[in-house]
Protein backbone atom coordinates (compact mmCIF):
# COMPACT_ATOMS: atom_id res chain seq x y z
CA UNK A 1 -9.07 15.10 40.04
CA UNK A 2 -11.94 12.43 40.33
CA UNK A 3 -12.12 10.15 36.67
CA UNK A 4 -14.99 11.70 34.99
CA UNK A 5 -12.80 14.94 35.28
CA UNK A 6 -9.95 13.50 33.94
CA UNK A 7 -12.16 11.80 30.98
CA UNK A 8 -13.66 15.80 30.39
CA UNK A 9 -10.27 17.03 30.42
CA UNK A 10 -8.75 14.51 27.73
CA UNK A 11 -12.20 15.02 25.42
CA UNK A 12 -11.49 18.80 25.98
CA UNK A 13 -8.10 18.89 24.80
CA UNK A 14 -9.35 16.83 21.58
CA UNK A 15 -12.45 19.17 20.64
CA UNK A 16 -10.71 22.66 21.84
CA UNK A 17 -10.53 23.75 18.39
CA UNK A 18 -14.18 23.59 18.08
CA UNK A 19 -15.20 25.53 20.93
CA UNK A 20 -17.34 28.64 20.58
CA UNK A 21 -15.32 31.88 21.54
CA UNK A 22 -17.91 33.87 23.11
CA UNK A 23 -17.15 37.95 22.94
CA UNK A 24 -18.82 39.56 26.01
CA UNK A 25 -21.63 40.92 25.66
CA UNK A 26 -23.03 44.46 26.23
CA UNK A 27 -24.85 44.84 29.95
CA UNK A 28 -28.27 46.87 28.99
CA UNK A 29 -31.32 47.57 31.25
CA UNK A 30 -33.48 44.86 30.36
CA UNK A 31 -34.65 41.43 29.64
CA UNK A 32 -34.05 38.87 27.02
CA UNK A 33 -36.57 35.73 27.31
CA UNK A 34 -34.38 32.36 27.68
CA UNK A 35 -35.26 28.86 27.41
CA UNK A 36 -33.16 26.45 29.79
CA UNK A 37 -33.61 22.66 29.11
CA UNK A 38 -31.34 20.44 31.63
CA UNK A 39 -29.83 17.14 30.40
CA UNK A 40 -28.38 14.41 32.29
CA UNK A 41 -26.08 11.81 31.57
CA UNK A 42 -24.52 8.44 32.65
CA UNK A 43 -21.02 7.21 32.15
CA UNK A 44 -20.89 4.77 29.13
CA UNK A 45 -19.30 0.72 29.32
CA UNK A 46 -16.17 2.08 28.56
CA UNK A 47 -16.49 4.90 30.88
CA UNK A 48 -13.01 3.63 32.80
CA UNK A 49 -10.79 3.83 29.41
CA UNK A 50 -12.40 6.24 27.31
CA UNK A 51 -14.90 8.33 28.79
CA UNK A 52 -15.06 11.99 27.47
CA UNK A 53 -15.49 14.58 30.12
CA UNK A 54 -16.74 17.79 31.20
CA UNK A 55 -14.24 20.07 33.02
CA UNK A 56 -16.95 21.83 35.71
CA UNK A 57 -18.40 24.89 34.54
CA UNK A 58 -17.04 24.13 30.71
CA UNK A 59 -18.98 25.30 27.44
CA UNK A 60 -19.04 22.05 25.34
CA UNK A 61 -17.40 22.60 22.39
CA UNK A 62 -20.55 20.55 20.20
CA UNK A 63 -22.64 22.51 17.38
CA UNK A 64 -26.00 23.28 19.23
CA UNK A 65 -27.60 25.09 16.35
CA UNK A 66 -30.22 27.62 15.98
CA UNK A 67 -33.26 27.07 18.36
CA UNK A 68 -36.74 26.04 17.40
CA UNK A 69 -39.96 27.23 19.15
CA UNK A 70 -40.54 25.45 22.61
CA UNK A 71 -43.10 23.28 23.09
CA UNK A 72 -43.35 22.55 19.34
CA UNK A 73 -42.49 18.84 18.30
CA UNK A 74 -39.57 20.84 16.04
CA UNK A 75 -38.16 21.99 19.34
CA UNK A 76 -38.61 18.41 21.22
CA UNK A 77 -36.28 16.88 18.15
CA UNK A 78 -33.77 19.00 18.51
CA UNK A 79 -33.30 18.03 21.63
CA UNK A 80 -33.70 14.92 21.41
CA UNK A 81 -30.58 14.73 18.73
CA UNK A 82 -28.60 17.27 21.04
CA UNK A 83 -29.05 14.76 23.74
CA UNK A 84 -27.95 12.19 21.10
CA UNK A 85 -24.92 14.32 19.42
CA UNK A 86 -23.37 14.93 23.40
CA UNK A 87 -23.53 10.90 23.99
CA UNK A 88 -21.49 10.29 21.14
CA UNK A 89 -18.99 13.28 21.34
CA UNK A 90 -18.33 12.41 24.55
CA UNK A 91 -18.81 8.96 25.19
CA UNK A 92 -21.47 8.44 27.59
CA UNK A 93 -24.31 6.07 28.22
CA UNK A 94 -28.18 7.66 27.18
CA UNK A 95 -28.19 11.34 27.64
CA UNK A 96 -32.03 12.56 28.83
CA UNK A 97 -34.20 15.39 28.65
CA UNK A 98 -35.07 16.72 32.26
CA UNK A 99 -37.04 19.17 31.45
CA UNK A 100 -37.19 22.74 29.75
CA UNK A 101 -37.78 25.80 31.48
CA UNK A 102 -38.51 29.20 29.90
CA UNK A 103 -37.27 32.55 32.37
CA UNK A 104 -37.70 36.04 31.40
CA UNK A 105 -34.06 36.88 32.56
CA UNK A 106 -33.31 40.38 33.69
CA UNK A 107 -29.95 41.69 34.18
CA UNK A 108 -28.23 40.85 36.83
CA UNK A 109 -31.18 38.72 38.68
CA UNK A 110 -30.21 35.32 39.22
CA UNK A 111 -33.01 32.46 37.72
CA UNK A 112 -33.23 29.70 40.25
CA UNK A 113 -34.34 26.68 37.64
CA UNK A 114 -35.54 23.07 38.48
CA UNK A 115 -33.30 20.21 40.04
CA UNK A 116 -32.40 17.23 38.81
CA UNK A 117 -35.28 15.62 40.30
CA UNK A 118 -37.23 15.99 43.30
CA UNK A 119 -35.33 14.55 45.18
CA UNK A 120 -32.16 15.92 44.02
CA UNK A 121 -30.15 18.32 46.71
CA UNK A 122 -28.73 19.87 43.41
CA UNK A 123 -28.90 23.31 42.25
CA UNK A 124 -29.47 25.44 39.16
CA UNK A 125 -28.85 29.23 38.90
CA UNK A 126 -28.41 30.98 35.48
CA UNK A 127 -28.02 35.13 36.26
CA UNK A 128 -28.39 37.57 32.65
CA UNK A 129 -25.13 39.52 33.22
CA UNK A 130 -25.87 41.42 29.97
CA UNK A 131 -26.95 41.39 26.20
CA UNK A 132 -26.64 43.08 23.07
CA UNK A 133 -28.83 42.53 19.86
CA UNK A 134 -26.19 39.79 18.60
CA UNK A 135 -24.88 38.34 22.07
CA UNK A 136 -26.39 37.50 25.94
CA UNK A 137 -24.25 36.50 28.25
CA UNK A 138 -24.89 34.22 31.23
CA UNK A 139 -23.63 33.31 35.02
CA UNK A 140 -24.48 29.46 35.22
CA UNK A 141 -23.72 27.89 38.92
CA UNK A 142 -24.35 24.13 40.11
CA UNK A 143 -24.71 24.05 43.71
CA UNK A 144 -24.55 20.75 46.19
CA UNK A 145 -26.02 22.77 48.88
CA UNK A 146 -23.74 25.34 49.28
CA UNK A 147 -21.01 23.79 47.69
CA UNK A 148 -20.46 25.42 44.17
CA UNK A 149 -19.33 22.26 41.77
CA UNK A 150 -19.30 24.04 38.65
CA UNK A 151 -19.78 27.95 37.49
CA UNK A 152 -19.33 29.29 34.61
CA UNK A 153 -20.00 32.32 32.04
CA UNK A 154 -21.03 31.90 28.49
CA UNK A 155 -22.02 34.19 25.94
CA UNK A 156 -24.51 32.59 23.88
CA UNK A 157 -25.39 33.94 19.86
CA UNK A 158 -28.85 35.20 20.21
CA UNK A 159 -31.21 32.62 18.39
CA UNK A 160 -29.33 29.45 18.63
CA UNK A 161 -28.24 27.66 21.44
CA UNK A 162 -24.93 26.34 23.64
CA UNK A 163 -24.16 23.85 26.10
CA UNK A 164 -22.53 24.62 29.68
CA UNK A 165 -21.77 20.73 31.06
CA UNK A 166 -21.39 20.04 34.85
CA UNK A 167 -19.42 16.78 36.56
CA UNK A 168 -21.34 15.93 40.16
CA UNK A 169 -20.47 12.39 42.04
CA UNK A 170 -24.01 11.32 42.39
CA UNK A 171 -27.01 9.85 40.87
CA UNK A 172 -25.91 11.57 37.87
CA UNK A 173 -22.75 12.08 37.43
CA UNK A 174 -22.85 14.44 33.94
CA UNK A 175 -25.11 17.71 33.74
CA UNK A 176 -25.97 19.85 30.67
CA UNK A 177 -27.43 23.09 30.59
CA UNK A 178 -28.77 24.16 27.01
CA UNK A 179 -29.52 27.77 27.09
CA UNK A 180 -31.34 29.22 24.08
CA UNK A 181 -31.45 33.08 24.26
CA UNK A 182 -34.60 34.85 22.02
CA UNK A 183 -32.99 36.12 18.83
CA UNK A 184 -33.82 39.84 19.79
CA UNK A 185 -35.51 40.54 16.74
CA UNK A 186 -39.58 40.60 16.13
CA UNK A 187 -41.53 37.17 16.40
CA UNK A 188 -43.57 36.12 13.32
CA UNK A 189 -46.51 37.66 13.20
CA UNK A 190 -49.92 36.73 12.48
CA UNK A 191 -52.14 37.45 9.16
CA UNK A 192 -54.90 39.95 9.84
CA UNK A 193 -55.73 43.42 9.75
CA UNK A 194 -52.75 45.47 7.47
CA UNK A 195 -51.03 41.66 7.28
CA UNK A 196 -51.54 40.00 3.93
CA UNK A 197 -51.73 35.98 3.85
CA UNK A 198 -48.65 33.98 1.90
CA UNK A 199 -49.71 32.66 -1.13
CA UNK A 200 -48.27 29.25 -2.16
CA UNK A 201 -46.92 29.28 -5.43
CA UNK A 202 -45.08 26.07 -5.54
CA UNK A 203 -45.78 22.49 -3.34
CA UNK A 204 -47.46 19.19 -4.30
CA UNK A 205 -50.02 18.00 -2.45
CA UNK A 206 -49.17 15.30 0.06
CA UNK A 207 -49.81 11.85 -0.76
CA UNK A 208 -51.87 8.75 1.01
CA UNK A 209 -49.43 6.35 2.60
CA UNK A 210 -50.67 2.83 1.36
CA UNK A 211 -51.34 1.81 5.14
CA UNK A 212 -54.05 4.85 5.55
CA UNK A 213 -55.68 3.85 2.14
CA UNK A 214 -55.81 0.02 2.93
CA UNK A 215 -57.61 1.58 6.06
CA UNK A 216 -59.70 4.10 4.44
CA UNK A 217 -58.34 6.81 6.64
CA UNK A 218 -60.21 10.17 6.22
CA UNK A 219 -60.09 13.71 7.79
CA UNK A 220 -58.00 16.71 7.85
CA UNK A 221 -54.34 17.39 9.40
CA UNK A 222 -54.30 20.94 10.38
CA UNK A 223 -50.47 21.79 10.75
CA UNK A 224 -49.23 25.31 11.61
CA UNK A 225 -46.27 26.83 10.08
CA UNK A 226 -43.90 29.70 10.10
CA UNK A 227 -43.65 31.30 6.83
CA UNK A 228 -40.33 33.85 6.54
CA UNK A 229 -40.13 37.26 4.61
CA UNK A 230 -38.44 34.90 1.87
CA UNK A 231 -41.38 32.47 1.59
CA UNK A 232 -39.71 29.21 2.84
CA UNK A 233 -41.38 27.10 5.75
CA UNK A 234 -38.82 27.80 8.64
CA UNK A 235 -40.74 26.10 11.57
CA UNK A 236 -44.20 23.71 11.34
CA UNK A 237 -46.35 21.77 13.83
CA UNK A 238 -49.41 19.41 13.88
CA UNK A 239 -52.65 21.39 15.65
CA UNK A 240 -54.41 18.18 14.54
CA UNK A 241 -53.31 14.76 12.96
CA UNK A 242 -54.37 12.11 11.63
CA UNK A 243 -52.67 8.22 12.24
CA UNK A 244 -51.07 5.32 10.08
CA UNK A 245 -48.67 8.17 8.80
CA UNK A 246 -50.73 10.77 7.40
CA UNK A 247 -49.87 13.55 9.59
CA UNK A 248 -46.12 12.80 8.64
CA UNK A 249 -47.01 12.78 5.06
CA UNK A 250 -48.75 16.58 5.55
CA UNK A 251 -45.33 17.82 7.10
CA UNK A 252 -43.07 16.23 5.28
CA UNK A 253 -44.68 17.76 2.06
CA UNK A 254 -45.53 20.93 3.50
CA UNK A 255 -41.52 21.51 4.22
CA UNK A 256 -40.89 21.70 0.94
CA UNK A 257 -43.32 24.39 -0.29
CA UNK A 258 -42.67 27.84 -1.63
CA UNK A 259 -44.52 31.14 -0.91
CA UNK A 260 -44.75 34.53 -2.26
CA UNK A 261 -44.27 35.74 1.83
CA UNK A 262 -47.10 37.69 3.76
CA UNK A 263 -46.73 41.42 3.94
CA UNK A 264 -47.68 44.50 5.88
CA UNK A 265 -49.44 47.93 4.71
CA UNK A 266 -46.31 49.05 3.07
CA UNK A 267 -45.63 46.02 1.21
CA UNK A 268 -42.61 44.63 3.38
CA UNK A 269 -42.14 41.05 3.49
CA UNK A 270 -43.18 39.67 7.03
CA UNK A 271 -42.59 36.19 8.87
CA UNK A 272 -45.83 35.17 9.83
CA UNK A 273 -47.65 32.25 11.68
CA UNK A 274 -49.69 30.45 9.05
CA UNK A 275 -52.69 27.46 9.60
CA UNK A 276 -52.70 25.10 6.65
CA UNK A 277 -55.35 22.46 6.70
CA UNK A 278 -54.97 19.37 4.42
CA UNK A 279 -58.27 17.70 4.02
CA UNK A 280 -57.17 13.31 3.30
CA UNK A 281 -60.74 11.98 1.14
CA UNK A 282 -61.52 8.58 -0.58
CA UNK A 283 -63.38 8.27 -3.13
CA UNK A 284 -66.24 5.80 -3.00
CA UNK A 285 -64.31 2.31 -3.86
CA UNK A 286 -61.82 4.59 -5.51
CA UNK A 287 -58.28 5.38 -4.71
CA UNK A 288 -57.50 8.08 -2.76
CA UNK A 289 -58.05 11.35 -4.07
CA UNK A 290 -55.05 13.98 -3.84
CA UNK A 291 -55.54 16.10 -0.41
CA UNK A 292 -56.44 19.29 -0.41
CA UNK A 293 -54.81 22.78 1.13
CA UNK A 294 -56.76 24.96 2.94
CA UNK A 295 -55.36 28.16 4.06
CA UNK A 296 -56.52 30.01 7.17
């Protein structure tokens, strides 16, 4: 047993009580979309005395949370403070972002994903053994060539996320694979036709930061949000900012509004994608006027 394994096994034995207990999961004919993201990570200063460790093939026993929508900046801070949250549970040095990888997985069709790096001779395969509407369940292998170093299955709540970590002696030495499994039910949908808009019934407008007003900053921040069938703001990102701290002052606001949610034909409330423009004006040698919405 090679020191970071040792280090993963003491860490282990600390944070067992913590650990997910996955129940298996149904196998279906079918696919459930899946987004992979791979992390990497290198041993810390103390790596020798206290470095925390990843048995091969284990599901870190660390709070992943539900997922946000890929490709959003929502989704890239999230992983960001996963990558963050794993450094300090387990002791390591920086913990990266590789990349993130979305796979329509079918069952029992293994999903080669990216290496390492390009020039890495490491390996990737996640396989869908199954699903249910609450639960999918995953085969993860890391290969060295043919070598298998780590493999694994994990049953992953559909909607959030979990963490499978891998131990390799090379460039770098800890692995993470986040897997994020589609929650199985319908995606917001989008106002139009039999779809009613929300209608805001509570949220101050945002305000100038005193940077932007010194600089007589002007224009609209176009942000788009996710609105649920309760009429809270669930997910949000910038289409179109504007600097000096504006197009944080749009979202940060915008968070905290209240709707009256959009519905269908029948009158059932509906999670929906919604556009909200706030338009930043100065007056003429005046101070800055309060923004306003625009809903579209």
């Amino acid at each position: 047993m090679n020191r970071h394994t040792r280090r993963f096994a003491l860490l282990l034995a600390l944070l067992a009580p913590l650990a997910f207990a996955a129940a298996p999961a149904t196998a279906e004919d079918g696919a459930v979309d899946t987004h992979f993201a791979l992390l990497s990570g290198q041993g810390g200063d103390d790596d020798a005395a206290n470095g925390a460790v990843v048995v091969p093939g284990t599901v870190i026993p660390i709070d992943a949370g539900p997922r946000r929508f890929a490709g959003t900046q929502d989704h890239g801070k999230e992983l960001a403070e996963l990558s963050g949250k794993l450094s300090r549970t387990l002791r390591l040095g920086e913990v990266e972002v590789l990349y993130t990888f979305p796979v329509r997985a079918t069952v029992g069709e293994e999903s080669e994903l990216p290496p390492p790096s390009t020039t890495s001779t490491v390996r990737v395969t996640a396989k869908l053994r199954g699903y249910n509407e609450k639960l999918a369940t995953y085969e993860v292998r890391f290969r060295d060539g043919s070598k298998v170093f780590a493999d694994s299955v994990v049953s992953v709540e559909r909607g959030k996320r979990s963490v499978v970590g891998a131990v390799h002696e090379g460039a770098t030495p800890y692995l993470f694979l986040v897997i994020a499994p589609s929650s199985g039910k319908a995606g917001p949908r989008h106002v139009g036709g039999d779809v009613t808009p929300p209608r805001r019934i509570y949220g101050p407008a945002p305000t100038y930061t005193p940077e932007a007003r010194e600089a007589r900053i002007q224009g609209v921040v176009i942000v788009q949000a996710v609105i649920d069938a309760e009429g809270h703001v669930r997910d949000l990102t910038v289409l179109k900012g504007l600097p000096l701290g504006l197009s944080e002052a749009a979202a940060e606001a915008i968070r905290d509004w209240e709707f009256e949610p959009a519905r269908d034909g029948d009158g059932n409330p509906l999670e929906v994608y919604y556009n909200l423009t706030i338009n930043f004006t100065l007056a003429k040698d005046a101070p800055a006027e309060a923004p306003k919405v625009e809903r579209h």
